[in-house]
C-alpha atoms as a PDB file:
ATOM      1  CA  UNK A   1      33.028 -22.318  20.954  1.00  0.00           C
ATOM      2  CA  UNK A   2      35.497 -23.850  23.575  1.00  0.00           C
ATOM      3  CA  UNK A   3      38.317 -25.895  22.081  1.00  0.00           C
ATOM      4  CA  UNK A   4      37.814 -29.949  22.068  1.00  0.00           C
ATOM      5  CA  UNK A   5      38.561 -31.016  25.406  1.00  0.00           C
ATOM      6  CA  UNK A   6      41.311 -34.333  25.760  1.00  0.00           C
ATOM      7  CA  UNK A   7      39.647 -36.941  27.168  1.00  0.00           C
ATOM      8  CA  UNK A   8      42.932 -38.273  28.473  1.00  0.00           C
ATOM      9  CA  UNK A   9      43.556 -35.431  30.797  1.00  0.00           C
ATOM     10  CA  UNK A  10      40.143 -36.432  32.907  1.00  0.00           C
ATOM     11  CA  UNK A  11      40.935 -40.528  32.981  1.00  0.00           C
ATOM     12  CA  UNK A  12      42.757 -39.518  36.072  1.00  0.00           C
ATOM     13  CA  UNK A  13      40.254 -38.144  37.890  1.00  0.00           C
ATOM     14  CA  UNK A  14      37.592 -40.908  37.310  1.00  0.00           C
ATOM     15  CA  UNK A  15      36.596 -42.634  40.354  1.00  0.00           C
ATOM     16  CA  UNK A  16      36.786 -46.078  41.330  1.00  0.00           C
ATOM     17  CA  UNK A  17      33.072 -46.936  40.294  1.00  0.00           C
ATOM     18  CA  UNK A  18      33.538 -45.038  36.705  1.00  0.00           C
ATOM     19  CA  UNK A  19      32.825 -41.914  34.925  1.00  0.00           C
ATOM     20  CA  UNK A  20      30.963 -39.262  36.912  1.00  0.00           C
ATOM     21  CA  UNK A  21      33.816 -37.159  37.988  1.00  0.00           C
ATOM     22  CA  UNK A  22      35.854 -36.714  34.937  1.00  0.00           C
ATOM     23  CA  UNK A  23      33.152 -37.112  32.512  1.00  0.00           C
ATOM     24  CA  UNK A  24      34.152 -34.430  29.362  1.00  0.00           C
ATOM     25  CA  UNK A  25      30.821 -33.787  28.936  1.00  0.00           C
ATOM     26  CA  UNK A  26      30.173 -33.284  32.367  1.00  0.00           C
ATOM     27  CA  UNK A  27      30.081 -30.132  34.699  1.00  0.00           C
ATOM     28  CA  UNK A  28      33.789 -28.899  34.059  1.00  0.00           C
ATOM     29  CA  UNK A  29      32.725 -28.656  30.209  1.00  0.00           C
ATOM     30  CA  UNK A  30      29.600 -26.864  31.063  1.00  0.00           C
ATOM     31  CA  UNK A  31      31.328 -24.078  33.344  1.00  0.00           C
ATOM     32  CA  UNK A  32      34.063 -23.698  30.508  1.00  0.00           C
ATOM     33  CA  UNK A  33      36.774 -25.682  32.373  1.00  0.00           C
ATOM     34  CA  UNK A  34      39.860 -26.684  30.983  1.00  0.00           C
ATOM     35  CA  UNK A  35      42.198 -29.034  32.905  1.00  0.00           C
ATOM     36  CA  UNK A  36      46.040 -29.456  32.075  1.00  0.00           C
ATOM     37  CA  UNK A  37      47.778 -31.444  34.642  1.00  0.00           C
ATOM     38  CA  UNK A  38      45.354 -33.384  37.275  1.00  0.00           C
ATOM     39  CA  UNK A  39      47.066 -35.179  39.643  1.00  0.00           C
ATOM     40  CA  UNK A  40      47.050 -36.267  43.500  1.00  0.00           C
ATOM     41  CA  UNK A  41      48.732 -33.234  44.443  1.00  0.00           C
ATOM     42  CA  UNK A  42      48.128 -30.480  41.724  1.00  0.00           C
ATOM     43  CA  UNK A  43      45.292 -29.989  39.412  1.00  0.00           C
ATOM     44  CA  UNK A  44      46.038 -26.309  36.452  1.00  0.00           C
ATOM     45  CA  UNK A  45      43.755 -25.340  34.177  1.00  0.00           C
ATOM     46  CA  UNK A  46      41.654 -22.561  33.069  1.00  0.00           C
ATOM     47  CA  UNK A  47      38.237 -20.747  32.252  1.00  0.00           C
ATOM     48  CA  UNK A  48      37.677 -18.137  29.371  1.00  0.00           C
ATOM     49  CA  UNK A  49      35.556 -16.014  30.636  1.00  0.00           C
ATOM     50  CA  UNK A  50      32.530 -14.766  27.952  1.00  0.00           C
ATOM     51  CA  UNK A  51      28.774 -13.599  28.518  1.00  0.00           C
ATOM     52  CA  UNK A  52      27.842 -16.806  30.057  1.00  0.00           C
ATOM     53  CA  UNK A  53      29.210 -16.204  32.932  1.00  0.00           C
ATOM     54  CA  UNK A  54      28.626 -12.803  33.978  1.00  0.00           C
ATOM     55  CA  UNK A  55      26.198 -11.726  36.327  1.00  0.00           C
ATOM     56  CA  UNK A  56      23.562  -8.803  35.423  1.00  0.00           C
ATOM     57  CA  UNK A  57      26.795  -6.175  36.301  1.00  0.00           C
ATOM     58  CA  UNK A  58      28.605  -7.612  33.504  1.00  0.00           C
ATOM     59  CA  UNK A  59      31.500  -9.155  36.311  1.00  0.00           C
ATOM     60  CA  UNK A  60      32.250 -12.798  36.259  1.00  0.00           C
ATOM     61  CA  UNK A  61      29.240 -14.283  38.646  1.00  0.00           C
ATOM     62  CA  UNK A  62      30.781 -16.054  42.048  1.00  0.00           C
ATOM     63  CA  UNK A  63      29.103 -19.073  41.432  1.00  0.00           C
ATOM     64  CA  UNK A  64      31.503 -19.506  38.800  1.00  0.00           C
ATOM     65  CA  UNK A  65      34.394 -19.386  40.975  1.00  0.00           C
ATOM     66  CA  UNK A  66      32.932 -21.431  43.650  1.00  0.00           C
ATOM     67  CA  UNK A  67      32.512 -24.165  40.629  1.00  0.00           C
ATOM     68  CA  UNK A  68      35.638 -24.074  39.560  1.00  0.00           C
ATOM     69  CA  UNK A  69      37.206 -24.635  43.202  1.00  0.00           C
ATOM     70  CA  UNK A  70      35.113 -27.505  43.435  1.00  0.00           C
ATOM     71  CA  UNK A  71      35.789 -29.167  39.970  1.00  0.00           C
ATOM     72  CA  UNK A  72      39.057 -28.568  40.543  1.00  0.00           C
ATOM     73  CA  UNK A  73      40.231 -29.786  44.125  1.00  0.00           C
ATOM     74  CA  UNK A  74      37.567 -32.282  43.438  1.00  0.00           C
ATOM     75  CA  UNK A  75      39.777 -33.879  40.704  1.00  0.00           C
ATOM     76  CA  UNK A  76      42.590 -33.730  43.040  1.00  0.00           C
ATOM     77  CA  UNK A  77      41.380 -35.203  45.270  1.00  0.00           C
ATOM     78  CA  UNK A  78      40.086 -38.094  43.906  1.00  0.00           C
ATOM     79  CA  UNK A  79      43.163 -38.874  42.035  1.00  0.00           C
ATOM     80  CA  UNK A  80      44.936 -38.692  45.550  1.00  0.00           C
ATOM     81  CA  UNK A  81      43.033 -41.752  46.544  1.00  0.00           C
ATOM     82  CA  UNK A  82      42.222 -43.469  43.163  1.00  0.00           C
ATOM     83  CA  UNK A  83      44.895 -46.450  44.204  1.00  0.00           C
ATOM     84  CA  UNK A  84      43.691 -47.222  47.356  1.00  0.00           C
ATOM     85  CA  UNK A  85      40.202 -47.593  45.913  1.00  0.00           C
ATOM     86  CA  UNK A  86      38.634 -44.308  47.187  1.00  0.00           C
ATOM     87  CA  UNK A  87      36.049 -42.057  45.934  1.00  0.00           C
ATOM     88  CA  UNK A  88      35.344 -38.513  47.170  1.00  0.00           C
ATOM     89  CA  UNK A  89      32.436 -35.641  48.140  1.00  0.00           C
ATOM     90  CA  UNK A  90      33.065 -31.972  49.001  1.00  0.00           C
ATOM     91  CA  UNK A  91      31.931 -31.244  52.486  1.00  0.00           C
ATOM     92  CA  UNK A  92      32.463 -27.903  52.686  1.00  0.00           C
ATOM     93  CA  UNK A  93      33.440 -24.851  50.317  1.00  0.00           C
ATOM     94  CA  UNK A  94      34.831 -21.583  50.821  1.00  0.00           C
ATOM     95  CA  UNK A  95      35.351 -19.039  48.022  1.00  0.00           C
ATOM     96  CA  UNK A  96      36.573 -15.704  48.310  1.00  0.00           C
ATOM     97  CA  UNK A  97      36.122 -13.133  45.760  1.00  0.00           C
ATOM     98  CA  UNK A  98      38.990 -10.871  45.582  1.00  0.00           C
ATOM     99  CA  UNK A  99      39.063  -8.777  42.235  1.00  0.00           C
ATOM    100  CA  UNK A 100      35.817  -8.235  39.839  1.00  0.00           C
ATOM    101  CA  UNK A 101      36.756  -9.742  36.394  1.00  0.00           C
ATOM    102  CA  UNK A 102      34.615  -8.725  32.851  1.00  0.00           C
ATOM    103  CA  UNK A 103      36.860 -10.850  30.783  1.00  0.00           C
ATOM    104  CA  UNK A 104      39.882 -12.712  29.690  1.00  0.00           C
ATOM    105  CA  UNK A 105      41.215 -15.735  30.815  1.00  0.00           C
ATOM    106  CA  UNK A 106      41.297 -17.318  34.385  1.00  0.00           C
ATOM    107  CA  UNK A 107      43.736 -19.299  35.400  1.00  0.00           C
ATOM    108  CA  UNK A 108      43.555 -21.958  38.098  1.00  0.00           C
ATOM    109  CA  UNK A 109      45.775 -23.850  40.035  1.00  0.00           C
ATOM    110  CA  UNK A 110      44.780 -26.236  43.035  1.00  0.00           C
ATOM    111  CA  UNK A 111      46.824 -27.641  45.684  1.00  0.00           C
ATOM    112  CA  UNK A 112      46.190 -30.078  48.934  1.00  0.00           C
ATOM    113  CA  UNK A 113      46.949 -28.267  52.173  1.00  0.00           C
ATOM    114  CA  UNK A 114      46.276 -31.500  54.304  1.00  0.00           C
ATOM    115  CA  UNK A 115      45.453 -35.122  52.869  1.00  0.00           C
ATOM    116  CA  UNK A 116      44.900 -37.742  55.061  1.00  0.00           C
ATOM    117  CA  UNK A 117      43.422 -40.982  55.588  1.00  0.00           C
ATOM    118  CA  UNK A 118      39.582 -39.766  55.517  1.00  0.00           C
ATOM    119  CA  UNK A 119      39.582 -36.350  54.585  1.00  0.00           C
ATOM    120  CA  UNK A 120      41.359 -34.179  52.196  1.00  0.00           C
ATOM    121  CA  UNK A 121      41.896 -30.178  52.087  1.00  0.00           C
ATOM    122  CA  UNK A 122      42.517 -28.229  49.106  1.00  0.00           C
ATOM    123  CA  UNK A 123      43.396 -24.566  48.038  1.00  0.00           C
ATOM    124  CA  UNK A 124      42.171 -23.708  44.784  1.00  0.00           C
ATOM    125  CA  UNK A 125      44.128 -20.061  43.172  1.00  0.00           C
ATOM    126  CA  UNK A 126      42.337 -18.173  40.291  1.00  0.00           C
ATOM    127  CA  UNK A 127      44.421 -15.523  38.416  1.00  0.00           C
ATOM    128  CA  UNK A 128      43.819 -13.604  35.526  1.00  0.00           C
ATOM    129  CA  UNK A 129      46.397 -14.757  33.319  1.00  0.00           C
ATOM    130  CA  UNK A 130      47.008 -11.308  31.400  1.00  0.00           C
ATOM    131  CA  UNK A 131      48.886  -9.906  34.863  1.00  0.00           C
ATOM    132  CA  UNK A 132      48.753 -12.957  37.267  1.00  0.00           C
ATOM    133  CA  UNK A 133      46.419 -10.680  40.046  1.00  0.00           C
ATOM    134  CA  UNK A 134      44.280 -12.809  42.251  1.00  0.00           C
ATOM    135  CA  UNK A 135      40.827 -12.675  41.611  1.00  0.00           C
ATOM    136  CA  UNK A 136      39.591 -15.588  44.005  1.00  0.00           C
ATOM    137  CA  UNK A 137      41.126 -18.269  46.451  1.00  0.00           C
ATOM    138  CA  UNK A 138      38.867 -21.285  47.526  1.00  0.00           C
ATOM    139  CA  UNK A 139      39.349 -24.065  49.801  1.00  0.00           C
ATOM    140  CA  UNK A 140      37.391 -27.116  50.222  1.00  0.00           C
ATOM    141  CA  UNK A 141      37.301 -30.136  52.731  1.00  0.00           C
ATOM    142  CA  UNK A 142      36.485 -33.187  50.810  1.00  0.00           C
ATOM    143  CA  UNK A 143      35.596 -36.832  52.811  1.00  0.00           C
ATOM    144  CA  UNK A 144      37.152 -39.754  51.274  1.00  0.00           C
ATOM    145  CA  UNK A 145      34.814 -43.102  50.799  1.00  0.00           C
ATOM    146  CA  UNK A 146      35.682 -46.070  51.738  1.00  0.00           C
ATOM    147  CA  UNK A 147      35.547 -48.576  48.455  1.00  0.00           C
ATOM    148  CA  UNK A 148      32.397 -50.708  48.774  1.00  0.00           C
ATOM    149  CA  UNK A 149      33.999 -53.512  50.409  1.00  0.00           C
ATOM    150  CA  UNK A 150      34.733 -51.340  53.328  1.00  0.00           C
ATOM    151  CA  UNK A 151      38.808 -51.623  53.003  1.00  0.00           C
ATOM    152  CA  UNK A 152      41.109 -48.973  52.075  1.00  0.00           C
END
């Protein structure tokens, strides 16, 4: 079993029209995500990696990490524009697998690499956290929404 996860930590990344991103029961607790520190321009966290996420050769399954670099420059992202009103969507992701892993801990740390008034672009880092070797590196182009009333 996962350890509780602080409701707190994903108030930031709620959107202007309410939970959905953010949600602790949502998607991030599914995968096994763990957030730390979410903010406009750094989301950390991590994934244990166990049996449910391991592919029939017993190596962490991609889809995982292509989750993760979603989740997490997703909640970047859309704390980055939370004050003007914003909301966001991944447009486009790019995950590279770099080193099989069978086990251990993952850790993950996101960055923007452009933010701007209607798009956003964010590397995601996974390490293993026994040695700090890259295992995969993800980017993803995210479109910011204008709030409802068509102002930001």
């Amino acid at each position: 079993m996962t350890d509780p996860v602080d409701d707190s930590v994903y108030s930031h990344a709620y959107g202007p029209d309410g939970p959905g991103l953010g949600m602790a029961s949502g998607f991030s607790r599914a995968i096994g995500m763990h957030m730390e520190e979410v903010t406009g321009s750094r989301v950390t966290g991590w994934v244990d990696v166990g049996p449910q996420h391991l592919q029939p050769g017993s190596i962490v399954h991609g889809g995982l990490y292509a989750a993760v670099v979603e989740e997490a420059a997703s909640y970047g992202a859309s704390a980055a524009v939370r004050d003007r009103g914003q909301r966001v969507v991944g447009v486009a992701n790019s995950t590279n697998f770099i080193r099989s892993v069978t086990q251990g801990r993952i850790l993950v740390e996101a960055t923007p690499i452009q933010q701007g008034r209607t798009q956003q672009f964010w590397e995601v880092r996974m390490t293993q956290a026994e040695d700090g070797r890259l295992v995969a590196l993800g980017h993803l182009r995210l479109q910011n929404l204008l709030p409802p009333d068509g102002r930001s």
